[in-house]
N, C-alpha and C. Protein backbone atom coordinates (compact mmCIF):
# COMPACT_ATOMS: atom_id res chain seq x y z
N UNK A 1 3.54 5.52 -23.55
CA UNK A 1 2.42 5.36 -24.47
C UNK A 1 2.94 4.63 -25.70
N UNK A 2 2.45 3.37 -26.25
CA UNK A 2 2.77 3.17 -27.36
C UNK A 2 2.03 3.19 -28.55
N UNK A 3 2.68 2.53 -29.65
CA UNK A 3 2.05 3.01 -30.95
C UNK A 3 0.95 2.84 -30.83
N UNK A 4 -0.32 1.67 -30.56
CA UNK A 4 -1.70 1.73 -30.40
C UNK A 4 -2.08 3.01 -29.88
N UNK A 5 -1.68 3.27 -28.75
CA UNK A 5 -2.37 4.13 -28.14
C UNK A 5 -2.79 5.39 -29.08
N UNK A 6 -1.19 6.10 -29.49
CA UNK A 6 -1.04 7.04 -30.10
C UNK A 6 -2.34 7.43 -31.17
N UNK A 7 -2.25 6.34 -32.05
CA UNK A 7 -2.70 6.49 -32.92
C UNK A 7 -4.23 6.40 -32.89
N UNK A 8 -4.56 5.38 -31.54
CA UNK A 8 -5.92 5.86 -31.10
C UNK A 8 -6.55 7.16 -30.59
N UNK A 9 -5.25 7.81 -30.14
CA UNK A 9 -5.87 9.50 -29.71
C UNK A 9 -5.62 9.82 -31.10
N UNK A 10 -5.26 9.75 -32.00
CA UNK A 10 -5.24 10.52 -33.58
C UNK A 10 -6.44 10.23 -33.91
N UNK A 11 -6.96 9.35 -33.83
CA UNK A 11 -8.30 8.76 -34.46
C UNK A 11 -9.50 9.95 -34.01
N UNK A 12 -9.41 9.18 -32.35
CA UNK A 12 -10.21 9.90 -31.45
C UNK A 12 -10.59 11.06 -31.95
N UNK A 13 -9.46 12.48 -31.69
CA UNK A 13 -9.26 13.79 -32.21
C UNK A 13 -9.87 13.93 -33.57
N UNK A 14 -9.65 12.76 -34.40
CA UNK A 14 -10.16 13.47 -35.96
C UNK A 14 -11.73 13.06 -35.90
N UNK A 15 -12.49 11.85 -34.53
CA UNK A 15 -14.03 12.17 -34.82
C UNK A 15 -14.38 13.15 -34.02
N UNK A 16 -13.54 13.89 -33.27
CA UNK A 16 -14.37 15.16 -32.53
C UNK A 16 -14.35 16.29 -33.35
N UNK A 17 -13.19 16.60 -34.36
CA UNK A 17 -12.83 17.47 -35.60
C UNK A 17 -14.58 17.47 -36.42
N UNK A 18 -14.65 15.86 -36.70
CA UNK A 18 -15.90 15.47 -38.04
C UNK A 18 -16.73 15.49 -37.10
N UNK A 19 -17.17 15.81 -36.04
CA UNK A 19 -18.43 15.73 -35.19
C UNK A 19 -19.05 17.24 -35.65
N UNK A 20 -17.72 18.18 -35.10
CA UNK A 20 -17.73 19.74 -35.03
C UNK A 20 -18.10 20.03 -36.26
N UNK A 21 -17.01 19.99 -37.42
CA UNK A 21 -18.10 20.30 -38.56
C UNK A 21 -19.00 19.85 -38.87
N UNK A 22 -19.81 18.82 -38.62
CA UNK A 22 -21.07 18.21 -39.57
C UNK A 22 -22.14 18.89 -38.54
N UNK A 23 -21.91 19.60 -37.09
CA UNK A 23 -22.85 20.18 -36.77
C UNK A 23 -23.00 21.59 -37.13
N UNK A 24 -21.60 22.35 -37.14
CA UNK A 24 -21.82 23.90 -37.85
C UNK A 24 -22.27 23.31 -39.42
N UNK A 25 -22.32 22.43 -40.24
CA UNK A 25 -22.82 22.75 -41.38
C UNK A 25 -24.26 22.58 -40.87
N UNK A 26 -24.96 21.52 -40.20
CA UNK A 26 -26.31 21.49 -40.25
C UNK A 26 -26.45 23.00 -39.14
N UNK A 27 -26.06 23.11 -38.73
CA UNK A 27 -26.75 24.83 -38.27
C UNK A 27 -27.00 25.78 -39.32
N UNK A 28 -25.60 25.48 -40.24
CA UNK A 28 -25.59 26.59 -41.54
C UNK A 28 -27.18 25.83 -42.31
N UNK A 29 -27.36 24.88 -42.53
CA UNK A 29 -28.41 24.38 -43.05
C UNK A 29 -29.61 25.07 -42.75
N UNK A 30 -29.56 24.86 -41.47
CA UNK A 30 -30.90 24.78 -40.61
C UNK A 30 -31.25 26.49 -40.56
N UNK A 31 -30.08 27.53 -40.99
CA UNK A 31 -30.45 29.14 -40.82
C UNK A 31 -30.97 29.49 -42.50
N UNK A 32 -30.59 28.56 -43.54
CA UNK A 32 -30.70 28.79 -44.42
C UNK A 32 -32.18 28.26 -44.55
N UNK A 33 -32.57 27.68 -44.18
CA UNK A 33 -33.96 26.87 -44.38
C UNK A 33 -34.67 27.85 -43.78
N UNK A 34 -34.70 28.36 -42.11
CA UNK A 34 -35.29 29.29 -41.78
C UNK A 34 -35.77 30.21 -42.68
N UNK A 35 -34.05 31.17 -43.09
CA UNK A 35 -34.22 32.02 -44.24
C UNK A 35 -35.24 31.62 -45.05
N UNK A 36 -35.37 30.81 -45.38
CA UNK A 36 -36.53 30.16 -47.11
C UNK A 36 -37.83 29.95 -46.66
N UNK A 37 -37.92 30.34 -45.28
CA UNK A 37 -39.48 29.89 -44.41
C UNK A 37 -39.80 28.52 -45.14
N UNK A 38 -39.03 27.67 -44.39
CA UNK A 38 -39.41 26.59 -44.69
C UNK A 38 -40.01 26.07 -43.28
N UNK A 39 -41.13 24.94 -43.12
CA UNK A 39 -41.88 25.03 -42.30
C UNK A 39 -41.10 24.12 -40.99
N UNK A 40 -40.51 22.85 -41.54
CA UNK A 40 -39.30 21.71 -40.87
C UNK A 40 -37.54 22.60 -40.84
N UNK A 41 -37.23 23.61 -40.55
CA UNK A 41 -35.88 23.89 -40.67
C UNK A 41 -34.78 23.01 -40.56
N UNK A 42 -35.34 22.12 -39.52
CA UNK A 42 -34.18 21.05 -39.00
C UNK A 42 -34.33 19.75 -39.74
N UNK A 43 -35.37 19.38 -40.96
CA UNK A 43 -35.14 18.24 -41.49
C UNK A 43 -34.13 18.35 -42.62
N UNK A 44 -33.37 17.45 -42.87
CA UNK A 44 -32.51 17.03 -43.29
C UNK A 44 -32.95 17.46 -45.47
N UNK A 45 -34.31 16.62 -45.33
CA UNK A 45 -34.51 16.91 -46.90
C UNK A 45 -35.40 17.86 -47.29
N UNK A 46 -35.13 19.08 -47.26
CA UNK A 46 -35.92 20.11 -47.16
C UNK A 46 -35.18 21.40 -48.05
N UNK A 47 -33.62 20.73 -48.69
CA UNK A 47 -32.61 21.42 -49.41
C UNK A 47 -33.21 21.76 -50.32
């Protein structure tokens, strides 16, 4: 394996890392909105 490669599985790995959190935060979002009976839970501008 050389250096390209490598560093393309480093890459890779850190957007499955930023995938994972940006969906547990919009879940955390989306329970908190519930909480607030808000009527759209899952839209984005509803903070």
């Amino acid at each position: 394996m050389n250096n390209n490669q490598r560093e393309g599985i480093k890459e890779q790995a850190k957007g499955w890392v930023d995938t994972a959190v940006a969906n547990r935060k919009d879940c955390g979002d989306q329970k908190k909105n519930i909480e607030k009976g808000v009527e759209n839970p899952g839209d984005p501008t509803n903070e």
